[in-house]
Structures are given as structure tokens and as C-alpha cells.
Protein backbone atom coordinates (compact mmCIF):
# COMPACT_ATOMS: atom_id res chain seq x y z
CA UNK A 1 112.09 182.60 135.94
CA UNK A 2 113.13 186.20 135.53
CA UNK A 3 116.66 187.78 137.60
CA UNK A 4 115.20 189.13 139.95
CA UNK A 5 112.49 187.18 140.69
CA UNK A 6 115.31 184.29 141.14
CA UNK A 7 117.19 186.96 143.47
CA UNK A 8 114.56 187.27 145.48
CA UNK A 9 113.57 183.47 145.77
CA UNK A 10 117.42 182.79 146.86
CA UNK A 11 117.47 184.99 149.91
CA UNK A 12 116.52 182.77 152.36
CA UNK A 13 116.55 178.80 152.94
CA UNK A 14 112.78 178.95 153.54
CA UNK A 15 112.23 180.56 150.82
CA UNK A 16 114.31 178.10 148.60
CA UNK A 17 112.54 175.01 150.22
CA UNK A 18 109.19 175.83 150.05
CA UNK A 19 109.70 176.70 146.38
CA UNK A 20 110.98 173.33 146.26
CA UNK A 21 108.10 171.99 147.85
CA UNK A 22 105.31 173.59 145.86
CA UNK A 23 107.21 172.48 142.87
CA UNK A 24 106.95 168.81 144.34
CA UNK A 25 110.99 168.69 143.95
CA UNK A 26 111.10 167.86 147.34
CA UNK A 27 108.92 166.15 149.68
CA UNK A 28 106.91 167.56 152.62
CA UNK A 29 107.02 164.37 154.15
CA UNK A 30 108.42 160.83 154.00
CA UNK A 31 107.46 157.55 155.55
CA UNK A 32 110.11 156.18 158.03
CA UNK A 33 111.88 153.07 156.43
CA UNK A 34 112.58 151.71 160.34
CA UNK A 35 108.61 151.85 161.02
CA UNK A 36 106.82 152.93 158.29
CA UNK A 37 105.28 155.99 159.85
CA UNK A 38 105.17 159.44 158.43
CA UNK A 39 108.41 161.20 158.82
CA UNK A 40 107.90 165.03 159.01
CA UNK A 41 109.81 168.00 157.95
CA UNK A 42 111.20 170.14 161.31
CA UNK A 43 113.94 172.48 162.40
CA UNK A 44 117.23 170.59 162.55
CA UNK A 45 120.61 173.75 163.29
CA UNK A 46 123.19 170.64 162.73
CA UNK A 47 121.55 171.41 158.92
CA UNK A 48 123.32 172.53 156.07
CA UNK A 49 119.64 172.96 155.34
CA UNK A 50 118.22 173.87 158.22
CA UNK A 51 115.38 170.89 158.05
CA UNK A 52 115.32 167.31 158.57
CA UNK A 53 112.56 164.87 158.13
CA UNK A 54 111.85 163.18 161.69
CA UNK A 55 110.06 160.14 162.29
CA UNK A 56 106.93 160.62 164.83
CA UNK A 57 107.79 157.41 165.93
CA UNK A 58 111.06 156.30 166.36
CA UNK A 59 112.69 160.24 166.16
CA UNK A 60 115.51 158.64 163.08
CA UNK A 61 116.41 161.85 160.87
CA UNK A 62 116.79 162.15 156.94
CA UNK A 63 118.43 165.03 154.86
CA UNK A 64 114.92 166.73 153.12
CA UNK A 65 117.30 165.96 150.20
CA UNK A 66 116.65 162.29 150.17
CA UNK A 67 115.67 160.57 146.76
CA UNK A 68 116.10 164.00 144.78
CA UNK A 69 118.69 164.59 141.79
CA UNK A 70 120.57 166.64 144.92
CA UNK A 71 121.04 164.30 147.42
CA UNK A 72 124.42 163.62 146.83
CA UNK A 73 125.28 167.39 146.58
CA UNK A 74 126.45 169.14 149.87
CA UNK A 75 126.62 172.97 149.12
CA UNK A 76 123.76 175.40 149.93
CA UNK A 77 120.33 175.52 148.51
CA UNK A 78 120.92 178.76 147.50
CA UNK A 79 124.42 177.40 145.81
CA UNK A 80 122.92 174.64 143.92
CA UNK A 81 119.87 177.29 142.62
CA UNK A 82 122.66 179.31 141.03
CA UNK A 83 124.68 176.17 139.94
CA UNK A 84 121.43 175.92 137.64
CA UNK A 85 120.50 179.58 137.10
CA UNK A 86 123.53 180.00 135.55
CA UNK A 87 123.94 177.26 133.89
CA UNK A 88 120.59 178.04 131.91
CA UNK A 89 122.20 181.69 131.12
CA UNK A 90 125.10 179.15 129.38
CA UNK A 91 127.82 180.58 131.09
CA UNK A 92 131.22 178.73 131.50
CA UNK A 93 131.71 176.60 134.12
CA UNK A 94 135.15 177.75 135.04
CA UNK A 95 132.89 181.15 135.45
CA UNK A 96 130.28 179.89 137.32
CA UNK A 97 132.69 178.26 139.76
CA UNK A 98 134.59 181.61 140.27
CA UNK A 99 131.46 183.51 140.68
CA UNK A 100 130.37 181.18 143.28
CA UNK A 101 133.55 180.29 144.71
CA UNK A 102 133.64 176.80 144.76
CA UNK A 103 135.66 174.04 143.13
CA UNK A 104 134.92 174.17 139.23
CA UNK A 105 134.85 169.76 139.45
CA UNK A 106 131.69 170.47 142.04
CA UNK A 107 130.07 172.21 138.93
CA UNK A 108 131.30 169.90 136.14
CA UNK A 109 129.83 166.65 138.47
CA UNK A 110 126.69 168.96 139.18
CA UNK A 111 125.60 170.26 135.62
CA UNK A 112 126.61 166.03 134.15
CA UNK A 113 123.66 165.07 136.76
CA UNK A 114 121.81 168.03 135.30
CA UNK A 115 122.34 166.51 131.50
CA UNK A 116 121.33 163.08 133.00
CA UNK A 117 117.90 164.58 134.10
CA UNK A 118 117.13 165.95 130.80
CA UNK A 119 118.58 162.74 128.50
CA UNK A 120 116.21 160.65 131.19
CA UNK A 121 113.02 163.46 130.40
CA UNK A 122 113.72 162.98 126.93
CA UNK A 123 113.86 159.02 126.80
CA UNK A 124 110.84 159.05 129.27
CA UNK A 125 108.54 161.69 127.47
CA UNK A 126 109.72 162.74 124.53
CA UNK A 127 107.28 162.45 121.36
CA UNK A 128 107.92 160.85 118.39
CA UNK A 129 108.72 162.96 115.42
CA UNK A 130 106.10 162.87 111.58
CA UNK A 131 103.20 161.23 111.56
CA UNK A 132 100.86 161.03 108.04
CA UNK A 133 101.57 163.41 105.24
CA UNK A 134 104.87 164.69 108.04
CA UNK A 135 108.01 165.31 106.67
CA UNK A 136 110.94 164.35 108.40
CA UNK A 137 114.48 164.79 107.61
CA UNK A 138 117.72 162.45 108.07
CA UNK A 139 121.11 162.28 108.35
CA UNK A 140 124.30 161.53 109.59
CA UNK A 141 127.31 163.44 110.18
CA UNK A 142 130.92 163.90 112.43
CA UNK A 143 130.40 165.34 115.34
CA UNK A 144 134.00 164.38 116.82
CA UNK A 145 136.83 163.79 114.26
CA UNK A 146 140.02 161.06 114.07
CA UNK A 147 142.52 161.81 115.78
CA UNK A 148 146.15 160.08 115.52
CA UNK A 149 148.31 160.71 118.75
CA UNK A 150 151.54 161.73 118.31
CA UNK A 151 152.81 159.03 120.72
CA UNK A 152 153.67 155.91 119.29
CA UNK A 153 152.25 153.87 121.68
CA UNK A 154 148.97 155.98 122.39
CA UNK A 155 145.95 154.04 120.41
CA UNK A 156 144.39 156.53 117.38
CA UNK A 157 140.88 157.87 118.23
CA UNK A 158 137.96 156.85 115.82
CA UNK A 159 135.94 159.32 114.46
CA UNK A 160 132.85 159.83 116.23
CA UNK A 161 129.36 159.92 113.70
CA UNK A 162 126.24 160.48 114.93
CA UNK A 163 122.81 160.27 113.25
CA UNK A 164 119.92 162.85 113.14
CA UNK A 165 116.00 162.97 112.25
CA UNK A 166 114.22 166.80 112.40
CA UNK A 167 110.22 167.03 111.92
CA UNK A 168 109.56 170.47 109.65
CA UNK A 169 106.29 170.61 111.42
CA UNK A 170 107.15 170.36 114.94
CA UNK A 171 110.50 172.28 114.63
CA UNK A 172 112.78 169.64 116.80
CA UNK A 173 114.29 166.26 116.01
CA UNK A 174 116.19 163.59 117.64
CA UNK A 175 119.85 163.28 117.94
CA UNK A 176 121.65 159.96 118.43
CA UNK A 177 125.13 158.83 118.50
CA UNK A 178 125.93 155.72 116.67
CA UNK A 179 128.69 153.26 115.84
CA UNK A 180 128.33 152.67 112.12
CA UNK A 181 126.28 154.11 109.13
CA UNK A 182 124.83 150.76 108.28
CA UNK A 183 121.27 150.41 106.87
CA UNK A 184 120.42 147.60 110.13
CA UNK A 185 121.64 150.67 112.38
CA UNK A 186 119.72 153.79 110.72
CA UNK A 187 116.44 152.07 109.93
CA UNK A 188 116.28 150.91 113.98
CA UNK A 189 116.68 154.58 115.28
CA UNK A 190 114.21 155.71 112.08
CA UNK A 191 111.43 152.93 113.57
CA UNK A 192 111.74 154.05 117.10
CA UNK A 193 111.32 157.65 117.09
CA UNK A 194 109.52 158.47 114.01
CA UNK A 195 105.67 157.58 113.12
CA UNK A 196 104.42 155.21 110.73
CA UNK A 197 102.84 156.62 107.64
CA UNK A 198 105.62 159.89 107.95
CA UNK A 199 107.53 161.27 104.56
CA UNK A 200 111.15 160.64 105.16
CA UNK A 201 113.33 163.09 103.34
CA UNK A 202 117.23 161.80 103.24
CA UNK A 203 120.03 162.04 100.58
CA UNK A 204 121.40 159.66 98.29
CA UNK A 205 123.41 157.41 100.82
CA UNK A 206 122.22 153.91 100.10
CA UNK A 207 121.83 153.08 103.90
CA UNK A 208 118.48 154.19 103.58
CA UNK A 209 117.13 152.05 101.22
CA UNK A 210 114.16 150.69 101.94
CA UNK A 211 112.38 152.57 104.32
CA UNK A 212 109.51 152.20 101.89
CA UNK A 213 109.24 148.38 103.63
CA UNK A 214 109.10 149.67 107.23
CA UNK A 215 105.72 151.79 106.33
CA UNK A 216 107.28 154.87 105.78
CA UNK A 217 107.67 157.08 102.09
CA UNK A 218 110.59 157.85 101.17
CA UNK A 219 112.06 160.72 98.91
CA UNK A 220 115.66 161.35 98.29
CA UNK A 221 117.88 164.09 96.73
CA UNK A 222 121.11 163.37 94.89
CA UNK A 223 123.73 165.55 96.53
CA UNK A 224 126.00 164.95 93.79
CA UNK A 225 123.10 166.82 91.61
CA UNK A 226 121.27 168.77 93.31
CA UNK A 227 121.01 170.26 97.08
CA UNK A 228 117.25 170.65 96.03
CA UNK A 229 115.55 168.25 93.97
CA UNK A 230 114.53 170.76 91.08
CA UNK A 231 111.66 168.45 90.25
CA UNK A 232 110.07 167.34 93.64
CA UNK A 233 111.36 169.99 95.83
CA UNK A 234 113.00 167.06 98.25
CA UNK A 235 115.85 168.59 100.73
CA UNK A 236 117.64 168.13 103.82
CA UNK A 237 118.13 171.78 104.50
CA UNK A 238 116.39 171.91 107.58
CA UNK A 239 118.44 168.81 109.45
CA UNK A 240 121.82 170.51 108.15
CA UNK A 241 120.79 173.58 109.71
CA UNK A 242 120.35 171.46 112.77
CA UNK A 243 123.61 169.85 112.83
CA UNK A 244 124.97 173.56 112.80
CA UNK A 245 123.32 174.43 116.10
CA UNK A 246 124.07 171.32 117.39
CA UNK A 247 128.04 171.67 117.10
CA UNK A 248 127.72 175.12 117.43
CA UNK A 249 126.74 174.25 121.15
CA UNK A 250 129.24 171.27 121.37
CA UNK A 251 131.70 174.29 120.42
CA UNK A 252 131.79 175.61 124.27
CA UNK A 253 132.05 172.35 126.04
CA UNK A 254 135.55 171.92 123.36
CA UNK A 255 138.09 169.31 124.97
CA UNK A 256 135.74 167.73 127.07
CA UNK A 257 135.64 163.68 127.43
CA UNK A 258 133.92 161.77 124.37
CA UNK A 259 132.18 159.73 127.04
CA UNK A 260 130.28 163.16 128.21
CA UNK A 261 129.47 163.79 124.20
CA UNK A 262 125.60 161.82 124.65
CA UNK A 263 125.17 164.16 127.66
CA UNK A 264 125.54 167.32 126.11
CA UNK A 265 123.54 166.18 122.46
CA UNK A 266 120.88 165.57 125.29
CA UNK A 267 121.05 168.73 126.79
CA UNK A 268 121.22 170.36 123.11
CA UNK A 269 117.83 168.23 122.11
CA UNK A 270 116.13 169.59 125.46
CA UNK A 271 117.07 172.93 124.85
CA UNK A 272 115.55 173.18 121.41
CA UNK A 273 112.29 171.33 122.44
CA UNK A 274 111.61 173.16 125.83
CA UNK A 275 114.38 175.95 126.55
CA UNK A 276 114.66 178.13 123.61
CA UNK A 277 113.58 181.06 125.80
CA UNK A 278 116.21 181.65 127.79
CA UNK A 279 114.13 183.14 130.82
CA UNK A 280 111.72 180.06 130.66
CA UNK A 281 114.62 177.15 131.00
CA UNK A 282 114.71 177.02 134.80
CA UNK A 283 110.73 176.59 135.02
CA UNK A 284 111.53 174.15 132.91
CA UNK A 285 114.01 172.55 134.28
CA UNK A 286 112.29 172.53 137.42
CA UNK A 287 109.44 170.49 136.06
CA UNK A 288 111.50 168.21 134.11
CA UNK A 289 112.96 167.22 137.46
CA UNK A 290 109.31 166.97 139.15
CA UNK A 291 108.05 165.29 136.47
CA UNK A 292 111.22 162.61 136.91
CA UNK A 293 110.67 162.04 140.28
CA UNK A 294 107.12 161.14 140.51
């Protein structure tokens, strides 16, 4: 959505919920869970929203928020639109929280539910990656390093490795964390979320022997040689390049928890399948969350 087509749509709560509406974000209506009739959006001051669903029946009220990734959340619509506005423009949170003037913890706990949507979009619908003749490249590499505390008594932190697969054709790939390099843990991820019959492309590490087995062919290049095979062409150039966009984004979330880590490689993989125009995230984003709440 363009500026000021956003400005425009944030000037007034109507405004903001029927957007919401036509996007099927919200619902127009909900059925009543006292007596199962049809629960309809009215006026309602006492608000934040102005709305309320109201049961024809037995008059009970629910926030028009119910069942939606905001229902928890009690700032403005017009708040929350810019919580995500922003965030799509990748500005800092600390930023976005002094723009908005509101605690910066509001917007950490509201863009983490924003990375859950997209990890759940991309578990739920994304598309595996090769397919016959489809060249897909793998590998692994250290996305968070060991670190050895300076207290005594504070346990060391393990390096953190993660493990990636990018199709050539299709211009994306999937991103996954993972606790070991072992050939049971690599040929799992490689069967899930790439197609039989596609042309794996890896280096020389011996974890990925025998991918032939699995229905896949595989070609290697010997790092220690070459970074392209000189004979058959075979490189991981394209995944590397990858892993550099990847950290480059991990790069402005530095110092945040390793348990947020799988968040933001999800919000990194939806990004370079559906967001790389900036001015087309928050459409989007807006039908990732439709699409999640059906």
C-alpha cells in the first residue's frame, strides 16, 4: 500500500474497520456462543473501537477483535496499522515506539505475533522448492556463534548452525535451524521441502551422502579445490549469497534472545518470497493474515 494511501486509510476508525472487513481480517458478524444466533456488528462508545458485536438474542457483547492475530492487543486501530506500516518500512523498534509513543515492549510483543503469522503462512502454504531437471542448493552455516561467559558460574553458549536449501529457478529457499550437521538430520529437512526427481547441488561435507537413495541427483563441488567445479560447472554460489542476506537482516535485530532467532529467519524467508517490494509488504501481510484465519 503506498504512504499516502495508508494516511488516508488511518484517519478514521471506520475507515480502518471496514478495510478490515473487506479484507476478511475481521468479521462482519459472529454467532453468539450463549445461543448460537448471529451476533452483529453496532455502535458500542465504551469502545476502544467504537464497535461491538451484539447478540440479537440475548444482547452479550464481543470486542470485533475476537479470534484475530489482535485480540490480545489494546491500542488503537489506527496504532496497530502503523505498528505494521512501519514495521514493513524496517524501521527500529525503539523508533517505531518513539514515533508512536508507546512502550517499545508493546511493539517487541506485537511485531513477535507478527513473525508468528508469517512462520505459520509459511509452514501452511509454502511450496516446495526443485522439482525435475531443478537445481537446488544446500548448506549449512553459523548463524549465532559460541560464546564463553566471563562468569565462572554462567553456563557457555553453543554455537547456533542452521541449515539452508535455495531453488535457482524460483529465486527463494528454505531456512531451518537445526541441532547437529548429521546426515539423519539434513537428509529429513532435504525430503520435506524439496521435490523428488530435483538436482541437489551441495559441497563436499560428507553429511550429504546419499541423497542419490532418497530419489534425488546429486552433484558436489570440492571446496578445498574448487568454488566452481571447472568440469561440471556445480556451485553453491547462489545459497552463500543467501546466507549473506539472511544475517545481513539478523544484523538489526543484534542482541536479541536466541529463542526469537526461528522468528526472525521466518520473517527473512517471507520477505524474500512475498515482500521484496517494499510498498507491496502490507497487502501482503494483510492477506497472509486473511488467508490464516479462514
Amino acid at each position: 500500500m503506498k504512504f499516502f494511501k495508508f494516511i488516508e486509510l488511518i484517519q478514521s476508525k471506520e475507515n480502518i474497520i471496514q478495510y478490515l472487513i473487506d479484507q476478511k481480517v475481521i468479521k462482519s458478524s459472529l454467532e453468539c456462543n450463549n445461543c448460537r444466533k448471529t451476533m452483529c456488528m453496532q455502535d458500542y462508545t465504551d469502545s476502544i473501537d467504537g464497535k461491538c458485536f451484539r447478540c440479537t438474542k440475548c444482547k452479550s457483547r464481543k470486542s470485533i477483535r475476537t479470534n484475530t492475530f489482535i485480540e490480545s492487543f489494546k491500542q488503537p486501530l489506527s496504532t496497530i496499522a502503523c505498528m505494521i506500516y512501519f514495521m514493513h518500512l524496517e524501521i527500529l523498534q525503539k523508533h517505531i515506539a518513539e514515533i508512536l509513543d508507546i512502550d517499545p515492549k508493546t511493539v517487541m510483543d506485537f511485531q513477535a505475533i507478527m513473525r508468528e503469522e508469517m512462520g505459520k503462512f509459511l509452514f501452511d502454504h509454502g511450496e516446495m522448492l526443485g522439482g525435475d531437471g531443478i537445481i537446488v542448493q544446500v548448506d549449512e552455516s553459523v548463524v549465532a556463534k559460541a560464546k564463553i561467559s566471563r562468569n565462572k558460574h554462567a553456563r557457555p553458549v553453543r554455537e547456533q548452525w542452521v541449515f539452508g536449501a535455495y531453488d535457482v529457478n524460483k529465486k527463494h529457499g528454505w531456512i531451518q535451524l537445526v541441532g547437529d550437521r548429521s546426515k539423519e538430520t539434513l537428509h529429513s529437512i532435504i525430503k520435506e521441502w524439496c521435490l523428488p526427481g530435483t538436482i541437489i547441488a551441495s559441497d563436499g561435507w560428507p553429511a550429504y551422502e546419499g541423497l542419490a537413495e532418497l530419489g534425488f541427483e546429486h552433484r558436489v563441488v570440492v571446496h578445498e579445490r574448487h568454488f566452481v567445479d571447472p568440469k561440471t560447472g556445480v556451485h553453491t554460489n547462489n545459497v552463500e549469497s543467501y546466507w549473506q542476506r539472511c544475517k545481513r537482516s539478523l544484523k538489526r535485530v543484534y542482541g536479541t534472545s536466541r529463542d526469537l532467532l526461528p522468528t526472525y529467519i521466518d520473517e527473512f524467508m517471507w520477505i524474500e518470497r512475498y515482500g521484496t517490494c517494499i510498498k507491496d509488504r502490507w497487502d501482503r501481510f494483510i492477506k497472509t493474515i486473511m488467508i490464516n484465519y479462514q
